[in-house]
Protein backbone atom coordinates (compact mmCIF):
# COMPACT_ATOMS: atom_id res chain seq x y z
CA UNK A 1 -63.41 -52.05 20.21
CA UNK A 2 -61.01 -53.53 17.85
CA UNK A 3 -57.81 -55.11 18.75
CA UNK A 4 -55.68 -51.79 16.88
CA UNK A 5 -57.77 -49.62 19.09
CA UNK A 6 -57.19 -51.44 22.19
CA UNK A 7 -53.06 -51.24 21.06
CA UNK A 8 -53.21 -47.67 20.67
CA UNK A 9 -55.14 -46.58 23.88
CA UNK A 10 -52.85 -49.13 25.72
CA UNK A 11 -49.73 -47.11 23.89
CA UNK A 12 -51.13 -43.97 25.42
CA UNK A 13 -52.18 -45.12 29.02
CA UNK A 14 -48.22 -46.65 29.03
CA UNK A 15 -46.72 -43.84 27.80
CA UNK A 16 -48.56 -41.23 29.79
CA UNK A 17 -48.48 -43.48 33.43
CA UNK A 18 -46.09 -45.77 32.96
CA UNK A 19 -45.90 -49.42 33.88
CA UNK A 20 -45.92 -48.75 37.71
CA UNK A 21 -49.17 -46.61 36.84
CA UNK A 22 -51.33 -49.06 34.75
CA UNK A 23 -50.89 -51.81 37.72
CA UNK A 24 -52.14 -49.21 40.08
CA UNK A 25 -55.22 -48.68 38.31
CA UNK A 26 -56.03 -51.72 36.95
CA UNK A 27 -54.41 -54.21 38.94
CA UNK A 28 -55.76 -57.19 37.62
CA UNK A 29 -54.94 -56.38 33.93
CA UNK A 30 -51.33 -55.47 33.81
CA UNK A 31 -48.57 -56.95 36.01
CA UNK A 32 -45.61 -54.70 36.96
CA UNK A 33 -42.20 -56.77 37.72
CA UNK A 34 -41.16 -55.88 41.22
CA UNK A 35 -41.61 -57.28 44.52
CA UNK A 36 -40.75 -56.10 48.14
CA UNK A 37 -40.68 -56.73 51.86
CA UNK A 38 -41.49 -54.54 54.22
CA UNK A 39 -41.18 -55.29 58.42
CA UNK A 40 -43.80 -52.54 60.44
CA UNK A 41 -44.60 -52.35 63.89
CA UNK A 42 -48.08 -53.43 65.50
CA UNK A 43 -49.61 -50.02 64.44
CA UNK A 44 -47.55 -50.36 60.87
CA UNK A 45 -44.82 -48.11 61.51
CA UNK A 46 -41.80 -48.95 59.34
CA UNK A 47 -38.96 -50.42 60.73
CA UNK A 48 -37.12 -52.20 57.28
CA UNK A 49 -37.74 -52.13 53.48
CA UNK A 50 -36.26 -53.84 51.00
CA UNK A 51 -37.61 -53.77 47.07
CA UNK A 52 -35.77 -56.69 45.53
CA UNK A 53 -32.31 -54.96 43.60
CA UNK A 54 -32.55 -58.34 41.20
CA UNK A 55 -36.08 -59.89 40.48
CA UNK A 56 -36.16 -63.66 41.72
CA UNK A 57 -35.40 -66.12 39.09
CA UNK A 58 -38.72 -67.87 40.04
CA UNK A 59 -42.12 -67.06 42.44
CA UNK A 60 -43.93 -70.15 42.96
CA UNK A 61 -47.62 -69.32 44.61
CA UNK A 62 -49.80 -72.20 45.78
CA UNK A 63 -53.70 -71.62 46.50
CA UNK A 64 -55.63 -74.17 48.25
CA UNK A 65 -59.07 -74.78 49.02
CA UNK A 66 -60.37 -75.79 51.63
CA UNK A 67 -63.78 -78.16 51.05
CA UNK A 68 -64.87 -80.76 53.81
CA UNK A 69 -66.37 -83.74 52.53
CA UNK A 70 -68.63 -85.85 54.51
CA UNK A 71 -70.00 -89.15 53.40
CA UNK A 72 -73.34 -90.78 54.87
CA UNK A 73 -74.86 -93.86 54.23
CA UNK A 74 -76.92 -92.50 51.07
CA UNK A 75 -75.58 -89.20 49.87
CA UNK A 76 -72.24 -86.94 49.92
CA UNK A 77 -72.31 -83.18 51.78
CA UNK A 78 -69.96 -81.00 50.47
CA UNK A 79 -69.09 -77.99 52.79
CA UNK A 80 -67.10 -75.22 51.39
CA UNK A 81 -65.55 -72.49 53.41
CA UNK A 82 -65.59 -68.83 52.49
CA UNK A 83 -62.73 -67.51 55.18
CA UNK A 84 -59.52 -66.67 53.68
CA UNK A 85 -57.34 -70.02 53.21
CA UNK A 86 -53.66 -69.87 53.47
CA UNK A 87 -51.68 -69.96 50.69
CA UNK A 88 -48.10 -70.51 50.19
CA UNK A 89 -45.36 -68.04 48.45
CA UNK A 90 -41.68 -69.75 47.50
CA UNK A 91 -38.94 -67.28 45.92
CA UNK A 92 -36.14 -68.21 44.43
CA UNK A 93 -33.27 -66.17 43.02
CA UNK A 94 -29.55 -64.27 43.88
CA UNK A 95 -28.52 -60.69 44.01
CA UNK A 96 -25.35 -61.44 42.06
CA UNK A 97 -21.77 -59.24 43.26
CA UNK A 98 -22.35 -56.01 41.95
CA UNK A 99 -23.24 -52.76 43.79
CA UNK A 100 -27.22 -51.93 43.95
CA UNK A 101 -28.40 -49.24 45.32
CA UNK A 102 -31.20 -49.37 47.15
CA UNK A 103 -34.28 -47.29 47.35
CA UNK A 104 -36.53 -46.91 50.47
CA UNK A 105 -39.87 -45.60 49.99
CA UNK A 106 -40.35 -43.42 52.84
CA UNK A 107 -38.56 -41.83 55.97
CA UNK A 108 -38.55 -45.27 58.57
CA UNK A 109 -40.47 -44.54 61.79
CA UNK A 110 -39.49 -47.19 64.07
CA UNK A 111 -35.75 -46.40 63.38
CA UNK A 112 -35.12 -47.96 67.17
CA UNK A 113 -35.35 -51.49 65.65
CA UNK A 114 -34.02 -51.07 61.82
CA UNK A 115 -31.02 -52.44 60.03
CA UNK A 116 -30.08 -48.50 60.46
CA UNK A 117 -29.50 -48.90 63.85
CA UNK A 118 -27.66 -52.23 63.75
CA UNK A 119 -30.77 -54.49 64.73
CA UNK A 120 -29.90 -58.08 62.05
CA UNK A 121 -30.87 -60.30 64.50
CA UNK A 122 -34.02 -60.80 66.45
CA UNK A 123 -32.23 -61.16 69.76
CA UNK A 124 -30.50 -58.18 69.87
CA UNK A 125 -34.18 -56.37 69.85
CA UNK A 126 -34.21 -57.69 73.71
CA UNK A 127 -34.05 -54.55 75.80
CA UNK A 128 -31.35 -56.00 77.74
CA UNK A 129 -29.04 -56.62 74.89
CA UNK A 130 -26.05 -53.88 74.41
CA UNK A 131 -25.84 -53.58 70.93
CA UNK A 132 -22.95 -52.69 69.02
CA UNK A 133 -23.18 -51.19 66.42
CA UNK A 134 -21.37 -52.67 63.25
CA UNK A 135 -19.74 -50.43 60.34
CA UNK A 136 -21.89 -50.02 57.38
CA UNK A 137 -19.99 -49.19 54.04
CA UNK A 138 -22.93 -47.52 52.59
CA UNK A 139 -26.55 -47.44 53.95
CA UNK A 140 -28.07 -48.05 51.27
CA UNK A 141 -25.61 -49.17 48.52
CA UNK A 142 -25.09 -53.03 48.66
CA UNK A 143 -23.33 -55.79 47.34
CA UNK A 144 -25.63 -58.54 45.96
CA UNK A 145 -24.38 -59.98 49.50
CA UNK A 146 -25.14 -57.20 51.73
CA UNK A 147 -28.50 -57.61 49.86
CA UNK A 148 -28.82 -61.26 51.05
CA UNK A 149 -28.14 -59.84 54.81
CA UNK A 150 -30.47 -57.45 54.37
CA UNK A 151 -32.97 -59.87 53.46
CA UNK A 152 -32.11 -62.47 55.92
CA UNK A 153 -32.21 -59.76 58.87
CA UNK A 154 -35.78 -59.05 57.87
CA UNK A 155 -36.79 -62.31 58.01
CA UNK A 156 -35.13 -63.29 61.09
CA UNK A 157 -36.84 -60.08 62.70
CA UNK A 158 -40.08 -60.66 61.41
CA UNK A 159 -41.17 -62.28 64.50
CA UNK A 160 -39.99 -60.06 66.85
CA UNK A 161 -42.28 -57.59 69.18
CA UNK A 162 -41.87 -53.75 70.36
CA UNK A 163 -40.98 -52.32 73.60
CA UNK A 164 -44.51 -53.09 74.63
CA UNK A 165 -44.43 -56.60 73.48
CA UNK A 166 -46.44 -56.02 70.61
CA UNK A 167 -45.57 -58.04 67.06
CA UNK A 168 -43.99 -56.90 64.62
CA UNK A 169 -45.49 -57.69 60.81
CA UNK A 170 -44.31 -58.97 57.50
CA UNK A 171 -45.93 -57.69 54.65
CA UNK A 172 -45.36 -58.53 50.87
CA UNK A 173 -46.10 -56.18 47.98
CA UNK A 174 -45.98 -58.49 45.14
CA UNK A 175 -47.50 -56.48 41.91
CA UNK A 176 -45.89 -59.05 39.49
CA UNK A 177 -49.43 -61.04 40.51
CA UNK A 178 -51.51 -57.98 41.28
CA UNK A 179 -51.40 -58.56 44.89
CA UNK A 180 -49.97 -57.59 48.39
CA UNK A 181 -50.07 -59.92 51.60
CA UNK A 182 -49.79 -60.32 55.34
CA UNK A 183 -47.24 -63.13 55.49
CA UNK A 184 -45.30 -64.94 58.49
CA UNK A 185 -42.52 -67.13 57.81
CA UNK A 186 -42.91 -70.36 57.36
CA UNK A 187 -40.98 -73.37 59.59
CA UNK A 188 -37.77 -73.14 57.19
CA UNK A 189 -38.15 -69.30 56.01
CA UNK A 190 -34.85 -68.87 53.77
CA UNK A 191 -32.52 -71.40 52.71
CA UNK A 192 -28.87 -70.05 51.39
CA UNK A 193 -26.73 -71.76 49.16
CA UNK A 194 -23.41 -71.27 47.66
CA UNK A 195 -21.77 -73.42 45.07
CA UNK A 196 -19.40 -73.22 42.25
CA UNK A 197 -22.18 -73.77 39.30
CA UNK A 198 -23.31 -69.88 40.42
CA UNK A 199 -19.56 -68.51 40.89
CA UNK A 200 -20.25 -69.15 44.26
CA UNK A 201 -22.90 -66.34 44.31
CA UNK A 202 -25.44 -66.69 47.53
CA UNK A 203 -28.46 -68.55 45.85
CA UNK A 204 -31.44 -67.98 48.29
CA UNK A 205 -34.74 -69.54 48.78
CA UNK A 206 -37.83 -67.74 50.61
CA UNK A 207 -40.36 -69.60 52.14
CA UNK A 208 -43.46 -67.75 53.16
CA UNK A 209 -47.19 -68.30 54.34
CA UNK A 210 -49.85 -65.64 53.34
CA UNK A 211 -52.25 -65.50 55.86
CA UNK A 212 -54.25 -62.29 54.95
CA UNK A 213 -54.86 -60.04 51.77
CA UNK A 214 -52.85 -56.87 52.81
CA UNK A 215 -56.36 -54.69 51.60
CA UNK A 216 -58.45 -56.42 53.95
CA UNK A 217 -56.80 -55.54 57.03
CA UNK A 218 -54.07 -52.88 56.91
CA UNK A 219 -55.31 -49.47 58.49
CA UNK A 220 -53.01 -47.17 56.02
CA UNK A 221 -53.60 -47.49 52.21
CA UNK A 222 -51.04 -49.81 51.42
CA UNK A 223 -52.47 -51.72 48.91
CA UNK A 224 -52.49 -49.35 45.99
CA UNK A 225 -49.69 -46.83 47.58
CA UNK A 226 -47.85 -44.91 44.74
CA UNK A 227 -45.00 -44.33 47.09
CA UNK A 228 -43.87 -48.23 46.90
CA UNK A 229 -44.54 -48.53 43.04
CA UNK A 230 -42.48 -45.32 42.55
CA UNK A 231 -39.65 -46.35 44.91
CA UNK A 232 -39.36 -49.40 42.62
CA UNK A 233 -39.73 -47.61 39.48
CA UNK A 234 -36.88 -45.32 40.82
CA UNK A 235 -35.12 -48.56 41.83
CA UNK A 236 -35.03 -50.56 38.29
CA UNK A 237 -33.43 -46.98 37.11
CA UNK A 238 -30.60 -46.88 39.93
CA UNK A 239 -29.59 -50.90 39.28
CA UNK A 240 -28.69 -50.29 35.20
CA UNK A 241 -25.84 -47.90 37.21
CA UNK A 242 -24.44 -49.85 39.88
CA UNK A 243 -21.59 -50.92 37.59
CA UNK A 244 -20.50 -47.66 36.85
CA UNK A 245 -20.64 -47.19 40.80
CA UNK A 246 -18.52 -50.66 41.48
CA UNK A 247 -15.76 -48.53 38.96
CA UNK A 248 -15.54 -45.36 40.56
CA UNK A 249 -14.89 -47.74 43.79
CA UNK A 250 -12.47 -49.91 42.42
C-alpha cells in the first residue's frame, strides 16, 4: 500500500470517526490529546471526574525495569522479572482564569462522597464529620482555579475508604500515550505554585505512581469506553466558548 493510499484511507477513517474514534480502535497508532482523572469506589462506582479543561503543558512518563543481577565467582545470572513494574507519571501545566465548562461522562453513583456534595477534603469523608456544605457558583462551570480545587480535592480524596472501610481508587485515562492506569499518589502528589512570570496563574505539578494497567484489572470496560473519549470530545468543543460565557457574566 502506497503512502497516498495510506493518506486517503486515513482521511476517511478521520473524517468518518473522528480523532476520539481512531484511538479507540487502534490505540497504539493514533494518539488523541486528552487526559482525565477519575476517583471510584472499591466496586468502581464514580464518585469524581475531571477531563483536564486545558491539556498539561508537559507529561513526563518514566518506565523502569526491573533486572537482578547476580555475580559469582565465574559467570553473571541475569534474572528478569515479568510482573508489572511501577512506573512513574509527572504533569505539569495551569488552567489559566477563564470559565471552562466541564463535562462529566456519566450520572456519578457514589454522589455521598463527590465534590457535589461538598466532600474536598479527605477528612470530612469521616462519618463523624458534619459537613457543611459550601456555595458552588456553578457545578460544573469553573474558573481555571476552581479547576485546580477540583483537581486537588481528587487527589487529596484518593486515599480515602467507603462507609465500609473499603478504598477508594484513582484511575488515569491518558489516550495522549494510548493508555489508562491504576495510579496512587505518590509521597508529594501535587505541588502549586503561583508567581508573577504566569500572571500569578496557579501552576500545578502532579505526581503519580502507576501501579496497574487499568485493562488488566478493572471489572467494567473502562479501557476502551466511548463514553470518556466522547465526554472529552464534547469537552475540547465547550472550552473554545468559555470566553463568550466569562462575557455574558461580566
Amino acid at each position: 500500500m502506497g503512502i497516498d493510499s495510506t493518506n486517503r484511507q486515513y482521511k476517511d477513517a478521520l473524517s468518518s470517526l473522528g480523532k476520539g474514534g481512531l484511538n479507540i480502535l487502534f490505540p497504539n497508532d493514533f494518539e488523541y490529546y486528552m487526559l482525565s482523572l477519575e476517583l471510584v469506589t472499591f466496586d468502581d462506582r464514580t464518585i469524581d471526574y475531571f477531563a483536564f479543561p486545558v491539556m498539561p503543558e508537559n507529561i513526563t512518563k518514566t518506565e523502569y525495569k526491573r533486572i537482578n543481577i547476580k555475580k559469582a565467582q565465574s559467570s553473571t545470572t541475569v534474572i528478569n522479572s515479568k510482573a508489572f513494574i511501577p512506573s512513574d507519571i509527572v504533569i505539569k501545566g495551569s488552567f489559566g482564569r477563564q470559565f471552562k465548562t466541564l463535562i462529566s461522562p456519566s450520572r456519578f453513583t457514589a454522589i455521598q462522597y463527590s465534590i457535589a456534595n461538598g466532600m474536598f477534603k479527605s477528612y470530612q469523608l469521616d462519618p463523624g464529620f458534619v459537613n457543611k456544605v459550601p456555595a458552588q457558583f456553578l457545578p460544573f462551570v469553573k474558573t481555571g482555579y476552581g479547576a485546580v480545587k477540583i483537581l486537588q480535592a481528587i487527589i487529596d480524596k484518593s486515599d480515602g475508604i467507603d462507609s465500609q472501610g473499603k478504598s477508594f481508587k484513582l484511575y488515569m485515562y491518558n489516550p495522549t500515550l494510548g493508555e489508562n492506569y491504576l495510579v496512587v499518589p505518590s509521597k508529594t502528589p501535587l505541588v502549586l505554585e503561583q508567581n508573577e512570570t504566569n500572571n500569578m496563574i496557579w501552576e500545578y505539578t502532579l505526581n503519580l505512581s502507576i501501579v496497574a494497567p487499568l485493562d488488566a484489572f478493572s471489572k467494567e470496560d473502562r479501557t476502551s469506553s466511548t463514553k470518556i473519549l466522547g465526554a472529552s470530545a464534547l469537552q475540547n468543543v465547550v472550552n473554545r466558548f468559555g470566553s463568550n460565557l466569562r462575557r455574558i457574566l461580566e
